[in-house]
Protein backbone atom coordinates (compact mmCIF):
# COMPACT_ATOMS: atom_id res chain seq x y z
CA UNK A 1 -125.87 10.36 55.14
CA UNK A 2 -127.76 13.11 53.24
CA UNK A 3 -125.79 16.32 52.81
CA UNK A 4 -127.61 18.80 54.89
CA UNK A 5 -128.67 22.41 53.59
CA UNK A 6 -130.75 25.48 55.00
CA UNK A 7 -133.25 27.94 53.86
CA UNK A 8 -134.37 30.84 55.74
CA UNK A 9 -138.09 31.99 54.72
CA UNK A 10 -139.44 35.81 55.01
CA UNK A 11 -142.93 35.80 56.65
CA UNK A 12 -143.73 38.84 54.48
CA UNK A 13 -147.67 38.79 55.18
CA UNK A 14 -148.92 39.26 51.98
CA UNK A 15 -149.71 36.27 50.52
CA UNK A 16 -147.93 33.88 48.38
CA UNK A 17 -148.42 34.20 44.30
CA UNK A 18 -147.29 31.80 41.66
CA UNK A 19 -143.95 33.65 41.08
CA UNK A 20 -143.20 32.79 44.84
CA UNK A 21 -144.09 29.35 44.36
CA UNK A 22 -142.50 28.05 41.07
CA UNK A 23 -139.25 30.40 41.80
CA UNK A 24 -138.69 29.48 45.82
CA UNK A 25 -141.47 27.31 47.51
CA UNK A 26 -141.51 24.24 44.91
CA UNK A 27 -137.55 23.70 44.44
CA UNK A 28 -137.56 23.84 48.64
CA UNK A 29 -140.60 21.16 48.28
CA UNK A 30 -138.47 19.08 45.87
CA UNK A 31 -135.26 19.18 47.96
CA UNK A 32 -136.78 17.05 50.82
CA UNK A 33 -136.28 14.31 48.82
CA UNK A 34 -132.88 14.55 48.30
CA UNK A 35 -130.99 16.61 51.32
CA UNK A 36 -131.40 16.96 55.08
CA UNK A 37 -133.12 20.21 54.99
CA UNK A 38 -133.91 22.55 57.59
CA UNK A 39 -136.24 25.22 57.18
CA UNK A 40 -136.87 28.10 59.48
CA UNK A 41 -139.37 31.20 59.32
CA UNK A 42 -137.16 34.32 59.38
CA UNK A 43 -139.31 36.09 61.86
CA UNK A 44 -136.04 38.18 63.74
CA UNK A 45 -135.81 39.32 60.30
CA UNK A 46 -138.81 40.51 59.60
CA UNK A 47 -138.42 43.18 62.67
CA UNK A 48 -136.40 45.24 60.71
CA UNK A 49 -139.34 46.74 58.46
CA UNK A 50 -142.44 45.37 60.86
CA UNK A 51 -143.22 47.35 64.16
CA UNK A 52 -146.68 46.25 64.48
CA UNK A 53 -147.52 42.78 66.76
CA UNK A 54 -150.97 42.39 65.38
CA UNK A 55 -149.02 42.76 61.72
CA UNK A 56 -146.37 40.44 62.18
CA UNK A 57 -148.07 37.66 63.99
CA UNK A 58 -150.65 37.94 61.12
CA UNK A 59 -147.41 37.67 58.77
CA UNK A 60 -146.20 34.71 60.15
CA UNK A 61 -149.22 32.85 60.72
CA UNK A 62 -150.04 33.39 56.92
CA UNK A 63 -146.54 32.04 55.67
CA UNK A 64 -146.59 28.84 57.91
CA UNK A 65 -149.99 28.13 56.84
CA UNK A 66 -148.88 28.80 53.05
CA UNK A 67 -146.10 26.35 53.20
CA UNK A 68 -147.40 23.62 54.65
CA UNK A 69 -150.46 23.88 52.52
CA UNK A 70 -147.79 23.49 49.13
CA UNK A 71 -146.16 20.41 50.70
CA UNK A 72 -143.64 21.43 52.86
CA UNK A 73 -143.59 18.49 54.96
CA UNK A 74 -142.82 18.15 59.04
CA UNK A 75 -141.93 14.69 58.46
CA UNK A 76 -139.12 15.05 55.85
CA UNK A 77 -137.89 18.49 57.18
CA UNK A 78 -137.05 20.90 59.98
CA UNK A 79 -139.75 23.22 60.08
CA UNK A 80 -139.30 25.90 62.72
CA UNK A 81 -139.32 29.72 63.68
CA UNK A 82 -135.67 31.28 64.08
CA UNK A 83 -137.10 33.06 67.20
CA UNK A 84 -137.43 30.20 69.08
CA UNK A 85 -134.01 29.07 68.80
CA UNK A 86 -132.49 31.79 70.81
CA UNK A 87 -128.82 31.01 69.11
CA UNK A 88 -129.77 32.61 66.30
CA UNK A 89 -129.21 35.71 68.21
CA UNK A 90 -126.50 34.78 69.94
CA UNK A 91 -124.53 33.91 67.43
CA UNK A 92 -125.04 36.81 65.35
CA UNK A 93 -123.65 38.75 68.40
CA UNK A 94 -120.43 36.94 68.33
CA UNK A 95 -120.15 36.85 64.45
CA UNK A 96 -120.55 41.03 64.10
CA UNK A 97 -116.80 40.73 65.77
CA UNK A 98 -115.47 39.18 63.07
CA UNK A 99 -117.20 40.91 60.11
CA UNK A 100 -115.77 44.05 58.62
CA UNK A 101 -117.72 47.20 58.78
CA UNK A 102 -116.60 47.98 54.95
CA UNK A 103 -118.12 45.24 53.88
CA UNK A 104 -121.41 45.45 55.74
CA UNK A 105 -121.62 48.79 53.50
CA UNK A 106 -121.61 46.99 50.46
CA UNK A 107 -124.44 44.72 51.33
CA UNK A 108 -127.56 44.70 48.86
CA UNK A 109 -130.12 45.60 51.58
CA UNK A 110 -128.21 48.86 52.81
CA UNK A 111 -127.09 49.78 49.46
CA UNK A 112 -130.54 49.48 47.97
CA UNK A 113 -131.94 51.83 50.55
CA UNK A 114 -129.71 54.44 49.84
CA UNK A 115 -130.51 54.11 46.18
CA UNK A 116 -134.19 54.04 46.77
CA UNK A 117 -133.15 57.79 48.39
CA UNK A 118 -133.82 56.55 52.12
CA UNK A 119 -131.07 58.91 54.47
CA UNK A 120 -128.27 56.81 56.18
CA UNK A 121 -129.09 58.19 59.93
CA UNK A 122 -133.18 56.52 59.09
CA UNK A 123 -131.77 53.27 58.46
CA UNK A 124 -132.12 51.19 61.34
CA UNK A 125 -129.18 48.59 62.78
CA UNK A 126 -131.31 45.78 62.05
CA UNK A 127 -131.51 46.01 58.41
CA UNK A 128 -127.96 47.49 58.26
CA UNK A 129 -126.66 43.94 60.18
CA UNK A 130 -129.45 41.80 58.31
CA UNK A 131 -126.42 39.71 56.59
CA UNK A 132 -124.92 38.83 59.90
CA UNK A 133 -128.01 37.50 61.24
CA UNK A 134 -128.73 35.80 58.24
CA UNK A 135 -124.72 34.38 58.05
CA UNK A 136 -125.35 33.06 61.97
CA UNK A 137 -128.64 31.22 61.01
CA UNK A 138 -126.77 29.33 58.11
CA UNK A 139 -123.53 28.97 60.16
CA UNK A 140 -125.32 27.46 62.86
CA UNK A 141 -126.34 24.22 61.55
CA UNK A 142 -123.02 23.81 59.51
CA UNK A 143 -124.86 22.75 55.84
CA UNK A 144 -123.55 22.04 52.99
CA UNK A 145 -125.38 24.53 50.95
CA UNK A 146 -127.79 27.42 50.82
CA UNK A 147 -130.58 27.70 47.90
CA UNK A 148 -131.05 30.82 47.39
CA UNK A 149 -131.51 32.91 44.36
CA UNK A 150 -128.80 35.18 42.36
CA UNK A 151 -130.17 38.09 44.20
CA UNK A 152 -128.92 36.72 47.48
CA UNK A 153 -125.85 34.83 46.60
CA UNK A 154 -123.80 37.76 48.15
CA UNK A 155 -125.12 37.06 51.42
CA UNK A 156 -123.57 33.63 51.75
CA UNK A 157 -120.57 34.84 49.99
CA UNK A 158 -120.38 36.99 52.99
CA UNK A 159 -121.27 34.02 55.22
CA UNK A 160 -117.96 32.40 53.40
CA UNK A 161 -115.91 35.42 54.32
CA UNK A 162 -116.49 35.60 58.18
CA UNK A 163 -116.39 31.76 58.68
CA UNK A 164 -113.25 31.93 57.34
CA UNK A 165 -111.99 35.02 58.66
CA UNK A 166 -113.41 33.32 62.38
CA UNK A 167 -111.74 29.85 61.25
CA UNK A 168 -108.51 31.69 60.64
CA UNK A 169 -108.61 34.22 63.72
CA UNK A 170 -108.73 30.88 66.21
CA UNK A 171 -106.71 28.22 63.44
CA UNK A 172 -110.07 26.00 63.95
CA UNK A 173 -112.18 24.67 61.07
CA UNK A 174 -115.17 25.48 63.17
CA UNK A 175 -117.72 26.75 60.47
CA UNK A 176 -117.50 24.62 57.26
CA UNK A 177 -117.89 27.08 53.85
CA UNK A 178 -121.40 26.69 53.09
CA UNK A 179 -121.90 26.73 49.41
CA UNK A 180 -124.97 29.27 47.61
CA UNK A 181 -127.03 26.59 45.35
CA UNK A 182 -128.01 29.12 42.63
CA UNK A 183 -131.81 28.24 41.81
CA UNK A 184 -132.98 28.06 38.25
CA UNK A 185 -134.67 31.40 36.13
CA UNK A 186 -137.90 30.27 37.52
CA UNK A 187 -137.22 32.95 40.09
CA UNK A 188 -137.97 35.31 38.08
CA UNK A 189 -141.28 34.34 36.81
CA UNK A 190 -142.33 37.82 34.70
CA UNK A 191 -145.58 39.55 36.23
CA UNK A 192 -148.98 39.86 34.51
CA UNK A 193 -148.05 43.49 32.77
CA UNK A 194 -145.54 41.36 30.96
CA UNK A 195 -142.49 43.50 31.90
CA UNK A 196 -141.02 42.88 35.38
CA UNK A 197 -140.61 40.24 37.67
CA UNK A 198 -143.74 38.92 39.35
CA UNK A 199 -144.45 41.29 42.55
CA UNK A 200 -146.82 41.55 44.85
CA UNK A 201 -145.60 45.45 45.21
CA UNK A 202 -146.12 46.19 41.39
CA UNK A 203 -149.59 44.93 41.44
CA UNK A 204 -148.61 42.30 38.82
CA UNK A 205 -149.22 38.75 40.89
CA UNK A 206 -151.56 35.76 40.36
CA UNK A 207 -152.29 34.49 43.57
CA UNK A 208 -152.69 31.07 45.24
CA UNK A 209 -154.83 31.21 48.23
CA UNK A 210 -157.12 34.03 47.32
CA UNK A 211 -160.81 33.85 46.86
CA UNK A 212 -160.73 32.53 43.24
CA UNK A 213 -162.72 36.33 41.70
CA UNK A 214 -159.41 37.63 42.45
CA UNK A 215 -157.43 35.23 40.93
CA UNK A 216 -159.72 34.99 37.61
CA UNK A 217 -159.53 39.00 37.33
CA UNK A 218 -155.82 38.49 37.61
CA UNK A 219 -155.85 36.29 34.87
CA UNK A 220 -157.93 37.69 32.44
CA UNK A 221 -156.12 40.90 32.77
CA UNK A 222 -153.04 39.25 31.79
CA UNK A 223 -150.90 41.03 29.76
CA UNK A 224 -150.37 38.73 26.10
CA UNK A 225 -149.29 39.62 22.18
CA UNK A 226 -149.67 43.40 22.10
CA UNK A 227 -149.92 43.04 18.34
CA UNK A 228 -152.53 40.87 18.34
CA UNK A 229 -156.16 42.72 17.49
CA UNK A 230 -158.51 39.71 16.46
CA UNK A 231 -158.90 36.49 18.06
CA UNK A 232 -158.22 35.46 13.96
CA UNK A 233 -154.60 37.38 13.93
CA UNK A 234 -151.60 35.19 14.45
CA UNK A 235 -149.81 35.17 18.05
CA UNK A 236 -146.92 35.10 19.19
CA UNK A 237 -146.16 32.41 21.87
CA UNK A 238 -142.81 33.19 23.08
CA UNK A 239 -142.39 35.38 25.67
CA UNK A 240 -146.10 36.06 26.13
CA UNK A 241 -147.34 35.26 29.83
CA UNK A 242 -150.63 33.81 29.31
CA UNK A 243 -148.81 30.75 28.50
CA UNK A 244 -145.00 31.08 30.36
CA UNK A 245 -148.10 30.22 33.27
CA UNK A 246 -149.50 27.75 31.09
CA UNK A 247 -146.49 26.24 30.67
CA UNK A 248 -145.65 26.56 34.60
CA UNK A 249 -149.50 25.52 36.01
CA UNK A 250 -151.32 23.81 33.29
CA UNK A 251 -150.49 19.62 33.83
CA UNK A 252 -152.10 18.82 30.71
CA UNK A 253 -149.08 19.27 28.63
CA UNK A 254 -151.36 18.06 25.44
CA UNK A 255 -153.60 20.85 26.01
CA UNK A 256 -151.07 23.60 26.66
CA UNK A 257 -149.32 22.56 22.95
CA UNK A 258 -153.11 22.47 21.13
CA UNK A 259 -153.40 26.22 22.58
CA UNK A 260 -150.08 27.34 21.71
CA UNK A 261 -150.63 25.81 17.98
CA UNK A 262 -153.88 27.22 17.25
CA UNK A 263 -152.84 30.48 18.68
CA UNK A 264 -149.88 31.07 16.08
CA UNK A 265 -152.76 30.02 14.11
CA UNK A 266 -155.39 32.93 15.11
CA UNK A 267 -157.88 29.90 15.95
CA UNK A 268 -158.40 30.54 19.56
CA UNK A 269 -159.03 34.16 21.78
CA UNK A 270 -157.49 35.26 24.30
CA UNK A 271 -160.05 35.05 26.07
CA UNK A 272 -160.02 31.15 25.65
CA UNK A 273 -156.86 30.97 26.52
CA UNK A 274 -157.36 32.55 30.07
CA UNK A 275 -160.39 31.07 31.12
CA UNK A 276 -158.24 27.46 30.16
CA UNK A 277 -155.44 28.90 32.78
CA UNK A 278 -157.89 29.80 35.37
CA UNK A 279 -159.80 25.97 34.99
CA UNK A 280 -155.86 24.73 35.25
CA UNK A 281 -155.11 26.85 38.23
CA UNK A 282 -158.13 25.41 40.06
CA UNK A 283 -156.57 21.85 39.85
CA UNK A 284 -153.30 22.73 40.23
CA UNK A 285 -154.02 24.36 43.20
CA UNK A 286 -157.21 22.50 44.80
CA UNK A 287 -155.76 20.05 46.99
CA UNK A 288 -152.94 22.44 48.79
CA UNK A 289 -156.47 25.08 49.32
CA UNK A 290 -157.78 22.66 50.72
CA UNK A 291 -155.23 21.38 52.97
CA UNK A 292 -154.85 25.38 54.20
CA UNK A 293 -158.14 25.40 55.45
CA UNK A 294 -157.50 22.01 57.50
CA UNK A 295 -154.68 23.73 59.03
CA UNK A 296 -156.18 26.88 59.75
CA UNK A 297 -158.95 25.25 61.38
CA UNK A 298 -156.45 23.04 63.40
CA UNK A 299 -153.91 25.84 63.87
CA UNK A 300 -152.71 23.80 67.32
CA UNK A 301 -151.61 20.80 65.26
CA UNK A 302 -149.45 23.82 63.53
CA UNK A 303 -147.97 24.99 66.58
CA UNK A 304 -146.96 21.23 67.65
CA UNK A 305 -145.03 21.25 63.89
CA UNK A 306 -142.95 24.23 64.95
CA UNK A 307 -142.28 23.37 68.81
CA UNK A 308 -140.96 19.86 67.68
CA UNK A 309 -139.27 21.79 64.39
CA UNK A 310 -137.62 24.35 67.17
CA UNK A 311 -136.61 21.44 69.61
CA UNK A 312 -134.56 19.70 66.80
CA UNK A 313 -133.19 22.61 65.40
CA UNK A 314 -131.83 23.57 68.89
CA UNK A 315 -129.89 20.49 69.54
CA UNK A 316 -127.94 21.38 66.45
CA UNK A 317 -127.60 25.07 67.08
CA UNK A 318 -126.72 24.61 70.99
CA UNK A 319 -124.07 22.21 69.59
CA UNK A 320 -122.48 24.50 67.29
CA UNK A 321 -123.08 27.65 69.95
CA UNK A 322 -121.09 25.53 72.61
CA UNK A 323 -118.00 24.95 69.81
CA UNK A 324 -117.85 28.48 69.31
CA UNK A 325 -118.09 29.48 73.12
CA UNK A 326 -115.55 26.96 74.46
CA UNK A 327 -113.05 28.53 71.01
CA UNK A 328 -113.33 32.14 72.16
CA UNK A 329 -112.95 31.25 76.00
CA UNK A 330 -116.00 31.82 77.08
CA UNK A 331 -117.68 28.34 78.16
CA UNK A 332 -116.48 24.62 78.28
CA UNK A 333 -117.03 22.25 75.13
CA UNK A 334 -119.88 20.25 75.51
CA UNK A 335 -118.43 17.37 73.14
CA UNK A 336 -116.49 16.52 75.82
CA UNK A 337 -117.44 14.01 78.85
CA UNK A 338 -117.57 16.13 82.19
């Protein structure tokens, strides 16, 4: 049997960008292959920052559609929305029991607030217990590991600590440790100003699904070799964006290497260079934009995806709910014949 993992996906709304894709969406694609994977829309999530319906159904509709489109596929995975598996919350009620309130104050999302100068009595329960929600959607479905990048490996080292700390309260091995499957620096493909990661909220993106004069004005004003003055100077390679996304999007590795020589050579613009990333970008790209606007145009086929997604998911979860009940006292195990 395939070893079974889990990843949890933010429907933040605004669009997915290359940085998204070759640092999250891609190594998910590739793991379908290889694992049992489930994953879910993070939806109960996104409450703690969204508090408008029109805005958050938009959100999610937008992420599903994204997903799908890149090759997330129904057939090798469990696709499904962590609100419609109402153990999600359940379990996270159960789990706050067993987590320490010290360590909930060293958490990443609380701390950053406070850094970013937000006051403690604005910050709202939901994002202060984010990592127990996020510790009873992994524990749930028991997997072996959680991809996730460095930024988040503290969650699931959390996760670790009340599974254990449950495990040991009860002498049960109910929750298995879940292990955090580090993903590779892709995550942090750098943005087009050439100096911080690849954000949507810095303004420094190239998108995917956008109408393709967006994506060409992103491109061409890519940051590349600041030194560089004349399309006859010599350029540096390393390091410079233009072709970190060249190397990332373009297929035609042939191409990418002529660029890249007659660059150091001052034989080619940058200019050149650009409108060869955009051409690349429209084949890289074609057949998942076009399989969004199937989908979008079908959006009921999408909703059958998720129901079935939610119905497996929930004999898992209602599984692993029921071992936890009938281990506190508070309902009979359902592995057992009545």
């Amino acid at each position: 049997m395939k070893q079974r993992i889990l990843s949890g996906i933010t429907p933040s709304g605004k669009g997915l960008h290359i940085g998204n894709y070759f640092g999250a969406v891609k190594p998910q694609v590739e793991l379908q292959d290889k694992y049992e994977t489930y994953y879910f829309i993070a939806d109960l999530h996104a409450l703690t920052t969204v508090k408008d319906k029109e805005t958050l159904e938009n959100n999610i509709r937008e992420v599903i559609l994204d997903y799908l489109a890149l090759g997330l596929d129904p057939q090798k995975c469990v696709f499904f929305r962590q609100s419609q598996v109402p153990a999600h919350a359940q379990l996270a009620v159960i789990l706050a029991n067993y987590t320490p309130y010290g360590q909930m104050k060293r958490m990443h999302a609380f701390k950053d607030k406070l850094q970013k100068g937000v006051k403690v009595v604005s910050i709202n329960m939901g994002l202060f217990n984010y990592p127990i929600l996020m510790a009873a959607d992994i524990l749930l479905y028991k997997p072996y590991g959680v991809p996730v990048g460095a930024d988040q490996k503290q969650h699931v080292e959390l996760t670790r600590d009340i599974a254990e700390n449950f495990n040991r309260t009860y002498e049960k091995k109910v929750f298995p440790l879940p292990k955090p499957l580090i993903q590779k620096e892709t995550g942090r493909v750098v943005g087009t100003d050439g100096k911080r990661k690849m954000s949507k909220s810095l303004q420094n993106t190239i998108g995917i699904f956008e109408d393709y004069r967006i994506i060409e004005r992103q491109i061409m004003g890519c940051f590349t070799d600041p030194n560089r003055i004349h399309p006859t100077d010599p350029g540096k390679v390393e390091g410079n964006p233009i072709f970190i996304y060249h190397d990332l999007i373009n297929q035609d590795k042939d191409e990418v290497e002529e660029l890249k020589r007659r660059y150091r050579k001052g034989q080619v613009s940058d200019i050149e260079v650009k409108k060869r990333l955009i051409a690349a970008h429209k084949l890289r790209f074609k057949t998942a934009r076009q399989r969004r606007q199937e989908l979008k145009a079908n959006y009921q086929l999408v909703e059958e995806i998720l129901a079935k997604g939610a119905q497996q998911a929930k004999r898992i979860a209602q599984q692993t709910l029921a071992e936890v009940y009938f281990t506190l006292g508070l309902g009979k195990d359902s592995s057992q014949k009545r």
